[in-house]
C-alpha atoms as a PDB file:
ATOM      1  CA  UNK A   1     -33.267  25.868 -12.672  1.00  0.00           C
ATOM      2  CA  UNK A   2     -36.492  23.317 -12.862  1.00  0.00           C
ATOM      3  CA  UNK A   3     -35.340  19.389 -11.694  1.00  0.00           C
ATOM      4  CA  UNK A   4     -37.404  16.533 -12.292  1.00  0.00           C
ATOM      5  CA  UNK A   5     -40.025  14.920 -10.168  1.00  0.00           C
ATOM      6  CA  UNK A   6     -37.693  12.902  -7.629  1.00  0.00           C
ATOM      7  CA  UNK A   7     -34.666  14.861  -7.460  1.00  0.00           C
ATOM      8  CA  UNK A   8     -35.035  15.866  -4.132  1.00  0.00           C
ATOM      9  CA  UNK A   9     -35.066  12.091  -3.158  1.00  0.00           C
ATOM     10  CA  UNK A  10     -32.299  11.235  -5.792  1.00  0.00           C
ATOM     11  CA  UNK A  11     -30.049  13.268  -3.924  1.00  0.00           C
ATOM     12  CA  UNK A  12     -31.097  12.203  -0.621  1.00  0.00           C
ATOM     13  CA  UNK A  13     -30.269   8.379  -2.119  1.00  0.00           C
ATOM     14  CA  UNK A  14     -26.843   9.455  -3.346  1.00  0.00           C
ATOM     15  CA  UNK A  15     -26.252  10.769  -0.373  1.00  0.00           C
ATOM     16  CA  UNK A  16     -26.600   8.063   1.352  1.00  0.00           C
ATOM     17  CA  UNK A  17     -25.058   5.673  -0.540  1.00  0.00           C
ATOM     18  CA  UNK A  18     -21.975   7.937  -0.580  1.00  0.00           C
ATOM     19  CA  UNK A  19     -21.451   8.414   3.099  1.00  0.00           C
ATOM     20  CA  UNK A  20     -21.177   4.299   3.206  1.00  0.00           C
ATOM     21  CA  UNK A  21     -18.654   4.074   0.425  1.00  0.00           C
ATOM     22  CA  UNK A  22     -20.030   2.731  -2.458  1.00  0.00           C
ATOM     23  CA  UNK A  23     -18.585   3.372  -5.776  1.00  0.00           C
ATOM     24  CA  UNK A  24     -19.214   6.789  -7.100  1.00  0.00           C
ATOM     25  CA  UNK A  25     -19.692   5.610 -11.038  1.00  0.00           C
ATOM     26  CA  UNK A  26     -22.163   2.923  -9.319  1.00  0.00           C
ATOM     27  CA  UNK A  27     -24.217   5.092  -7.263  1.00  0.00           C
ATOM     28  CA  UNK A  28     -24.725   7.299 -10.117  1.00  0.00           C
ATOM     29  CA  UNK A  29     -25.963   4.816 -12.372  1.00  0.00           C
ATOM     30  CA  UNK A  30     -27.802   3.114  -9.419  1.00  0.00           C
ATOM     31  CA  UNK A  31     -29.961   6.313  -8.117  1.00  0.00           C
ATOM     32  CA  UNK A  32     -29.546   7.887 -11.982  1.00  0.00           C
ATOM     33  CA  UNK A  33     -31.684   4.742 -13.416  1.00  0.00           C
ATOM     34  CA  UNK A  34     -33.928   4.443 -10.530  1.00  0.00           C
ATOM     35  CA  UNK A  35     -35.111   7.719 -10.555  1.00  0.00           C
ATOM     36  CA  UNK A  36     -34.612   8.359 -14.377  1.00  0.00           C
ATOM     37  CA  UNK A  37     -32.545  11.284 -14.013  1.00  0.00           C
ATOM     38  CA  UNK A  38     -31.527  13.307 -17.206  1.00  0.00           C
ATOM     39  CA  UNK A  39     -27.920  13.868 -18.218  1.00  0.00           C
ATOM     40  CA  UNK A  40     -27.193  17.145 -16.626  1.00  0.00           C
ATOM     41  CA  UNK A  41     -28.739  16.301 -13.711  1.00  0.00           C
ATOM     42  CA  UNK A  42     -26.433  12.889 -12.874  1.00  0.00           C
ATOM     43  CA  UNK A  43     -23.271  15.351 -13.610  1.00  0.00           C
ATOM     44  CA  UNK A  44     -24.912  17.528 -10.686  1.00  0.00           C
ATOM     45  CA  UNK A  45     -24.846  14.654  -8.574  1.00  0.00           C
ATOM     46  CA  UNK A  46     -21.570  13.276  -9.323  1.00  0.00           C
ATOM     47  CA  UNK A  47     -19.733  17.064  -9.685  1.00  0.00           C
ATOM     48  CA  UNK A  48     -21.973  18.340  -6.756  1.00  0.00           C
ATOM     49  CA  UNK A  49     -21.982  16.315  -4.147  1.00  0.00           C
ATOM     50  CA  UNK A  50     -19.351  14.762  -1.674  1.00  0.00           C
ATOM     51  CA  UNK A  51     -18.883  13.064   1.302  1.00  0.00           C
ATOM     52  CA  UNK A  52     -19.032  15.315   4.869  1.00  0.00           C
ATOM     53  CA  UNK A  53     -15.773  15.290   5.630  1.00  0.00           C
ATOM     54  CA  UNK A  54     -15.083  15.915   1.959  1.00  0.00           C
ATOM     55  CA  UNK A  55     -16.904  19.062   2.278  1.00  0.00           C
ATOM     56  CA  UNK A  56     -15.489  20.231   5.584  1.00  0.00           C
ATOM     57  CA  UNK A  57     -11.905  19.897   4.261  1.00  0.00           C
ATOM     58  CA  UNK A  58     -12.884  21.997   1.045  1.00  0.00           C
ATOM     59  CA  UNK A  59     -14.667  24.403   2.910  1.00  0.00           C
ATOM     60  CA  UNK A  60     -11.676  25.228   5.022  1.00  0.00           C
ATOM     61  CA  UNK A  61      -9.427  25.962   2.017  1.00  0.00           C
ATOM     62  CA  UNK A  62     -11.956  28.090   0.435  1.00  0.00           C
ATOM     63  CA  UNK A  63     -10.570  31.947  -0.104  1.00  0.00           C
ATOM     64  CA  UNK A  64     -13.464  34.470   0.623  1.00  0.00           C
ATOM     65  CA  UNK A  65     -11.087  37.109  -1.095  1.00  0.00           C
ATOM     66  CA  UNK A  66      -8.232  38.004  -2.638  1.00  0.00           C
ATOM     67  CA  UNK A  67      -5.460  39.728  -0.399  1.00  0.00           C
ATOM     68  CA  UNK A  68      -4.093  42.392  -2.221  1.00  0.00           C
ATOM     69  CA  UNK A  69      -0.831  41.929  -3.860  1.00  0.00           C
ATOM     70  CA  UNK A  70      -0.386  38.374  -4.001  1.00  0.00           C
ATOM     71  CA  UNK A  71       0.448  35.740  -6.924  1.00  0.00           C
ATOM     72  CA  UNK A  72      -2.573  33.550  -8.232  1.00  0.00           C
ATOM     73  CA  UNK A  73      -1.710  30.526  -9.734  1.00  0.00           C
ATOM     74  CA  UNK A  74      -5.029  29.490 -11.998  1.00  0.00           C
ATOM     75  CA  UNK A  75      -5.747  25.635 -13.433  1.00  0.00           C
ATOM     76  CA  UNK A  76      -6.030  27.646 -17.219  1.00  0.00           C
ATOM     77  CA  UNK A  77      -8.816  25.673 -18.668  1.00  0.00           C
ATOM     78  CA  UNK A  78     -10.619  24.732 -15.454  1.00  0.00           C
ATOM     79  CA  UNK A  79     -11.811  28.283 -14.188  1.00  0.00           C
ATOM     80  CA  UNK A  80     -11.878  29.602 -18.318  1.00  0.00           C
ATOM     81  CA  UNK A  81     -14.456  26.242 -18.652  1.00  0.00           C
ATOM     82  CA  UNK A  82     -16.686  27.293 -16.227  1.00  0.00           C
ATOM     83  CA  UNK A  83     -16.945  31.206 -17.080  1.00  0.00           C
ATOM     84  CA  UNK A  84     -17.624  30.241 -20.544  1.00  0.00           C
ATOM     85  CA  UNK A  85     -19.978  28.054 -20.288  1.00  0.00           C
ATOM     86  CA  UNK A  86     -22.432  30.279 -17.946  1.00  0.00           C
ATOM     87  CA  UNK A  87     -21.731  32.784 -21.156  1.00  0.00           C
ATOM     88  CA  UNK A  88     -22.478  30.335 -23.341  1.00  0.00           C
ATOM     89  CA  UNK A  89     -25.642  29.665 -21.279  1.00  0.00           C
ATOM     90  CA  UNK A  90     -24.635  26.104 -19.995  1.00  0.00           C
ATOM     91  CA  UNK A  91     -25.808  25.231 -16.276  1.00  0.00           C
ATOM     92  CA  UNK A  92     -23.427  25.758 -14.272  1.00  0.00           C
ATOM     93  CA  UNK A  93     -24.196  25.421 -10.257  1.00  0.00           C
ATOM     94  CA  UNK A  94     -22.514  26.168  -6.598  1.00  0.00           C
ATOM     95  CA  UNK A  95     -22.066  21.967  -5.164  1.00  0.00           C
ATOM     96  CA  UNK A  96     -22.124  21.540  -1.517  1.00  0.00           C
ATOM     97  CA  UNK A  97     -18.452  22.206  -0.721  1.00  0.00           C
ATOM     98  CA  UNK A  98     -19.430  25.873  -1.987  1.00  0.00           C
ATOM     99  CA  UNK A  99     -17.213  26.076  -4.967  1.00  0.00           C
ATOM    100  CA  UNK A 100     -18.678  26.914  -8.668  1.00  0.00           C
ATOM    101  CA  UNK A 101     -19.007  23.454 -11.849  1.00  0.00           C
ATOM    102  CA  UNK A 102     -20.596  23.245 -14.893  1.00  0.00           C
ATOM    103  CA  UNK A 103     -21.801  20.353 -16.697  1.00  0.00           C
ATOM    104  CA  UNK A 104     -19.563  20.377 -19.596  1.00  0.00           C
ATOM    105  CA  UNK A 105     -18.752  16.886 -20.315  1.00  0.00           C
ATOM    106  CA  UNK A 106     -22.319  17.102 -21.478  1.00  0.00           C
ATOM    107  CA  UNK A 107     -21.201  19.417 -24.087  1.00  0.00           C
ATOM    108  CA  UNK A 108     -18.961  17.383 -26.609  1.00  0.00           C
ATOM    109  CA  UNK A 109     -18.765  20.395 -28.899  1.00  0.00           C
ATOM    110  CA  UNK A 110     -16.250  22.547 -27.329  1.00  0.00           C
ATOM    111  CA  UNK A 111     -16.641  26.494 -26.585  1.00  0.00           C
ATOM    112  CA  UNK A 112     -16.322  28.758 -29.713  1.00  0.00           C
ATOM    113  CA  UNK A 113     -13.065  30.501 -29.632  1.00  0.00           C
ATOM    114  CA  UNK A 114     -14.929  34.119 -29.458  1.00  0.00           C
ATOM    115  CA  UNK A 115     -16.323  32.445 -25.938  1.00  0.00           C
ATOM    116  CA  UNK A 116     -12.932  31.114 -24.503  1.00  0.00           C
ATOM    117  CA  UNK A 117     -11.299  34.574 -26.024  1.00  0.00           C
ATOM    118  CA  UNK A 118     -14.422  36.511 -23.302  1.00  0.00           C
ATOM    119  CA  UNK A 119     -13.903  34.821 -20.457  1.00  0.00           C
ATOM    120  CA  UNK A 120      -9.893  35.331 -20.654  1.00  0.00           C
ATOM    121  CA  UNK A 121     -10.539  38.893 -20.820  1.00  0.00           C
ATOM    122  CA  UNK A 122     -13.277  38.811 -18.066  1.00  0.00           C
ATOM    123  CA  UNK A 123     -10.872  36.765 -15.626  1.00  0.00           C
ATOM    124  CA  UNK A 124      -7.813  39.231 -16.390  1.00  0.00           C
ATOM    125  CA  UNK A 125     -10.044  41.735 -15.865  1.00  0.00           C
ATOM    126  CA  UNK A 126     -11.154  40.621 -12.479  1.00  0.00           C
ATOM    127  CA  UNK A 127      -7.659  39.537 -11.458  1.00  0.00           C
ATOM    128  CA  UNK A 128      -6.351  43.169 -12.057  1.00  0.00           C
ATOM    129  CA  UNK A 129      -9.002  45.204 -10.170  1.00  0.00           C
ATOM    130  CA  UNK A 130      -8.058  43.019  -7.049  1.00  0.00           C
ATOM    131  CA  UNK A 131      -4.508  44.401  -7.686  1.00  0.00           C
ATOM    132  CA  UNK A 132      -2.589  40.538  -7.686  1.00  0.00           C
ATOM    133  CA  UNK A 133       0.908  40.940  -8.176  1.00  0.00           C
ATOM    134  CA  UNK A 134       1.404  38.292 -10.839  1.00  0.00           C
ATOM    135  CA  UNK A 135      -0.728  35.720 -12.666  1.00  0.00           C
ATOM    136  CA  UNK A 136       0.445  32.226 -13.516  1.00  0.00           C
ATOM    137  CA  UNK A 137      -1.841  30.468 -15.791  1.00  0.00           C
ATOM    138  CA  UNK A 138      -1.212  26.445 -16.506  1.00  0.00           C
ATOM    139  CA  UNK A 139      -3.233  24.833 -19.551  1.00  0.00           C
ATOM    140  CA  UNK A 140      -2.998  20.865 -20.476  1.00  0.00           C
ATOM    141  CA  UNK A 141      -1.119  20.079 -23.168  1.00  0.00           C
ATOM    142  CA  UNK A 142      -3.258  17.229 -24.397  1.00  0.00           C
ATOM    143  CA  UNK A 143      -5.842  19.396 -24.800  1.00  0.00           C
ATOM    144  CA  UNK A 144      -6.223  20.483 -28.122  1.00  0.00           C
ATOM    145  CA  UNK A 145      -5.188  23.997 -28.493  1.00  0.00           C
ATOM    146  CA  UNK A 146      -3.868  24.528 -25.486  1.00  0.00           C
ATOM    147  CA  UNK A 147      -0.569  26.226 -27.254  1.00  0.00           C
ATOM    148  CA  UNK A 148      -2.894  28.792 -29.186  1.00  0.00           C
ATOM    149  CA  UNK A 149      -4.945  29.575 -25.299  1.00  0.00           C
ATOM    150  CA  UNK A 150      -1.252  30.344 -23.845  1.00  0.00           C
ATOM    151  CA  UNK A 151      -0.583  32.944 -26.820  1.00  0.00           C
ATOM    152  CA  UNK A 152      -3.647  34.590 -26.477  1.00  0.00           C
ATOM    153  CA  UNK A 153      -3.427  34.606 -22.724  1.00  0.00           C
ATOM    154  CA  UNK A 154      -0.402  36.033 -22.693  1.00  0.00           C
ATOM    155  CA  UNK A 155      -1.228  38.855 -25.344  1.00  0.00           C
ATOM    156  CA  UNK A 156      -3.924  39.872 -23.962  1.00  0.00           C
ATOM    157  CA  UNK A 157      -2.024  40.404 -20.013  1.00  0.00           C
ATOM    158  CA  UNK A 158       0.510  42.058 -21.920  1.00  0.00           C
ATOM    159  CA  UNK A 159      -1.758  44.331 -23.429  1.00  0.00           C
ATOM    160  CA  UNK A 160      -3.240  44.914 -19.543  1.00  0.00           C
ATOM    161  CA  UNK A 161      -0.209  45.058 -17.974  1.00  0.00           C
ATOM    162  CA  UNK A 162      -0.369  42.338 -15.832  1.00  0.00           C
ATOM    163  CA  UNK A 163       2.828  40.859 -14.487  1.00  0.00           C
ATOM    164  CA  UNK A 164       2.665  37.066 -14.654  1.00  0.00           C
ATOM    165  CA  UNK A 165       3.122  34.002 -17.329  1.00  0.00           C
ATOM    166  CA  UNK A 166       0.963  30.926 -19.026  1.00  0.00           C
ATOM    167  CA  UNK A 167       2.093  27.978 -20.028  1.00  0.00           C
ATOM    168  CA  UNK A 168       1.419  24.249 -21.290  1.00  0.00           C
ATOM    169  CA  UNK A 169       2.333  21.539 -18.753  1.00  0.00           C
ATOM    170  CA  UNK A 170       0.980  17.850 -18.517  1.00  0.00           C
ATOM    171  CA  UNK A 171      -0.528  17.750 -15.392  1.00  0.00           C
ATOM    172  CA  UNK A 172      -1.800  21.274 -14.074  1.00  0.00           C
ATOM    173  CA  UNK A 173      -2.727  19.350 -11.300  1.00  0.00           C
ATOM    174  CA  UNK A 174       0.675  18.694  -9.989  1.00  0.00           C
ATOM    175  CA  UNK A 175       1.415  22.791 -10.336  1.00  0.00           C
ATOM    176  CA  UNK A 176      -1.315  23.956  -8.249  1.00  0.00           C
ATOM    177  CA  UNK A 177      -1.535  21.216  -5.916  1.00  0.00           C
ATOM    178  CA  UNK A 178       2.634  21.952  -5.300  1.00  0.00           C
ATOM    179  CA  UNK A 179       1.731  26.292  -5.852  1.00  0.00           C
ATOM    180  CA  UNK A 180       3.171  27.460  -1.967  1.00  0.00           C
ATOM    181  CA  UNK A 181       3.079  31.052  -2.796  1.00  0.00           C
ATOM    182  CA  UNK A 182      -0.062  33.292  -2.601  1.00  0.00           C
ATOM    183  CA  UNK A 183      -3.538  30.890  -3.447  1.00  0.00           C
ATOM    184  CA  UNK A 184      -5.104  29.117  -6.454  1.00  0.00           C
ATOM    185  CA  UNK A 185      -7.710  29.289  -8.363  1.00  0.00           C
ATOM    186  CA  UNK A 186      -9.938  25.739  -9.331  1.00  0.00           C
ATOM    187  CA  UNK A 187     -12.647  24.234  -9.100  1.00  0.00           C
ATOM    188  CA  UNK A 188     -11.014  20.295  -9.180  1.00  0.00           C
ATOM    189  CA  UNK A 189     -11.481  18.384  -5.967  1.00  0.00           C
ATOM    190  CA  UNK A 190      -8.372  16.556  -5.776  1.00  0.00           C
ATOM    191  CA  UNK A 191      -6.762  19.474  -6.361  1.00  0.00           C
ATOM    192  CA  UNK A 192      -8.632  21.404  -3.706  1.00  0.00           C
ATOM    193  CA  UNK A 193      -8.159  18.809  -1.040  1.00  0.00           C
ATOM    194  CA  UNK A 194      -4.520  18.768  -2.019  1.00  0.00           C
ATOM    195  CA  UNK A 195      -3.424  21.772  -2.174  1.00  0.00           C
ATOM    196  CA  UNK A 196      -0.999  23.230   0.202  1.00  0.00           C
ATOM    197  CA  UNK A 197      -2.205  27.099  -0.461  1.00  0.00           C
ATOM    198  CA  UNK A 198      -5.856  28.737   0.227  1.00  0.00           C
ATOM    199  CA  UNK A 199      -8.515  27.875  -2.927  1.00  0.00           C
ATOM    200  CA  UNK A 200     -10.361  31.029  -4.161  1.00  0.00           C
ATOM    201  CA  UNK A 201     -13.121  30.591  -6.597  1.00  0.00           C
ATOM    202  CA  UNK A 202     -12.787  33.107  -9.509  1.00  0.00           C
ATOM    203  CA  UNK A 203     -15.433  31.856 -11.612  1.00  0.00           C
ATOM    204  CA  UNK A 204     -17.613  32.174  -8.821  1.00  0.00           C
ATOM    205  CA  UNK A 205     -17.098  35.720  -7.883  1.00  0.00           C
ATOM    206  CA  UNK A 206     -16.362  36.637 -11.497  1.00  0.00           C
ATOM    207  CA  UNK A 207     -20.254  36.243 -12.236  1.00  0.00           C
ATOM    208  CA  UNK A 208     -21.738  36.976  -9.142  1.00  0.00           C
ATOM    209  CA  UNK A 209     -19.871  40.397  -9.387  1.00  0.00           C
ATOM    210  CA  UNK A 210     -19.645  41.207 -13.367  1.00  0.00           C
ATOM    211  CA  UNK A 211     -23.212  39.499 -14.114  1.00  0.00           C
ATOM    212  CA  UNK A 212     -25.514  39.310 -10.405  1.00  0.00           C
ATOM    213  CA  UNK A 213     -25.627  35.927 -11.720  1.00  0.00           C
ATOM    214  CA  UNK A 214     -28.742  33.575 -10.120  1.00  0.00           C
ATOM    215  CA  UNK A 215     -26.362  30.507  -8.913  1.00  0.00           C
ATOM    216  CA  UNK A 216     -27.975  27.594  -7.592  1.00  0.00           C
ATOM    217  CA  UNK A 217     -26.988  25.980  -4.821  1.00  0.00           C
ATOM    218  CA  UNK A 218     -27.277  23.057  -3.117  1.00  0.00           C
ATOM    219  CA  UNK A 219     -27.008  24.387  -0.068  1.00  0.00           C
ATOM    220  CA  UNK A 220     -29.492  26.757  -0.456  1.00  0.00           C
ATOM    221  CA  UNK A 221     -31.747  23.716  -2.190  1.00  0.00           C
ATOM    222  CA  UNK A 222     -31.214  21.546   0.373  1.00  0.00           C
ATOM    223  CA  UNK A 223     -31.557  23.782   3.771  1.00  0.00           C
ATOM    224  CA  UNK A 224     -34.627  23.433   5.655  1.00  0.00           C
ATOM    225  CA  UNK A 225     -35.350  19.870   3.387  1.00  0.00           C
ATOM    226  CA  UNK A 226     -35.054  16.913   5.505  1.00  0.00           C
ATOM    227  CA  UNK A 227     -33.655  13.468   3.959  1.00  0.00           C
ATOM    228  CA  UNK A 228     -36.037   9.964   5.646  1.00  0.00           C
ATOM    229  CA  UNK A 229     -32.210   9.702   6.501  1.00  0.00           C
ATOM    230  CA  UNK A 230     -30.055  11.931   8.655  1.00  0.00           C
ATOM    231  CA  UNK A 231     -26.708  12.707   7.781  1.00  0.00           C
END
């Protein structure tokens, strides 16, 4: 993934200014402007980056596997979102709290059906090679066709055999965040920081294990670079 000129030092700015509180839509359109940062790479910024403490609480909840056995409780269009849009060949990237985001509200043309239909599959898939015990997928109902993503869901874990449900609610949020059986699967913040039950990254894993996918990082990116201020 190439950045421009002064991203290094646009993230060492945003950085800064979000340690000391400043308002996140601010910052971004302060250090976005000053260093005339493209589209995808403010979204980085803003999905990508978070306070210290942010990250350590994240970090903690963070799954590194799936116990055998267990029920996964998935935010439906969240972890679907990000698989499909590395198949559709959208950046997606690993933020500093080590969990997997794409850039999609760049993309105001929503994933072909075929795509959202392929990474269903692909996360069943995954999800019944580590042997889970059931599956509960939630989808928001004001997203449009959120009904016709919980019939196909459900056909196709039917079809595999997999014990488990999915269904339309208006806040998935509130589900996960309340799950207190087995762990979740998301990539939300406030849902992460929330949540009363471990946080394992499908989407992640998914591609690093179907796909070797090349992730970046901003760990990686950022070890061994210094900011003119510490952190």
């Amino acid at each position: 993934m190439r950045f421009s000129e002064d991203f290094f030092q646009a993230v060492c700015d945003y950085r800064y200014l979000l340690e000391r509180d400043y308002p996140l839509k601010s910052i971004l359109k302060l250090v976005g402007d000053r260093y005339a940062l493209p589209s995808h790479e403010r979204v980085m910024l803003y999905r990508g980056l978070a306070k210290k403490q942010q990250v350590k609480v994240r970090q903690q909840k963070l799954l590194q596997d799936i116990p055998a056995h267990s029920e996964v409780t998935l935010d439906g269009f969240n972890v679907c979102r990000t698989v499909g849009s590395y198949l559709n060949g959208n950046p997606v990237f690993v933020g500093m709290d080590g969990y997997l985001r794409d850039v999609s509200e760049l993309h105001r043309k929503k994933l072909k059906w075929e795509v959202l239909e392929k990474s269903i599959r692909l996360i069943l898939e995954f999800l019944r090679e580590k042997d889970v015990s059931h599956v509960h997928f939630y989808f928001d109902t004001p997203i449009s066709h959120s009904g016709k993503m919980c019939l196909m869901t459900r056909q196709k874990m039917q079809e595999m055999n997999i014990a488990g449900e999915a269904e339309t609610v208006f806040s998935p949020d509130h589900e996960l965040i309340t799950a207190e059986n087995g762990f979740i699967c998301t990539a939300d913040s406030n849902i992460i920081e929330n949540a009363r039950v471990k946080v394992f990254d499908l989407s992640q894993q998914l591609l690093l294990d179907r796909f070797s996918a090349q992730l970046f990082s901003f760990r990686e990116y950022l070890s061994g670079k210094r900011c003119t201020e510490q952190f």
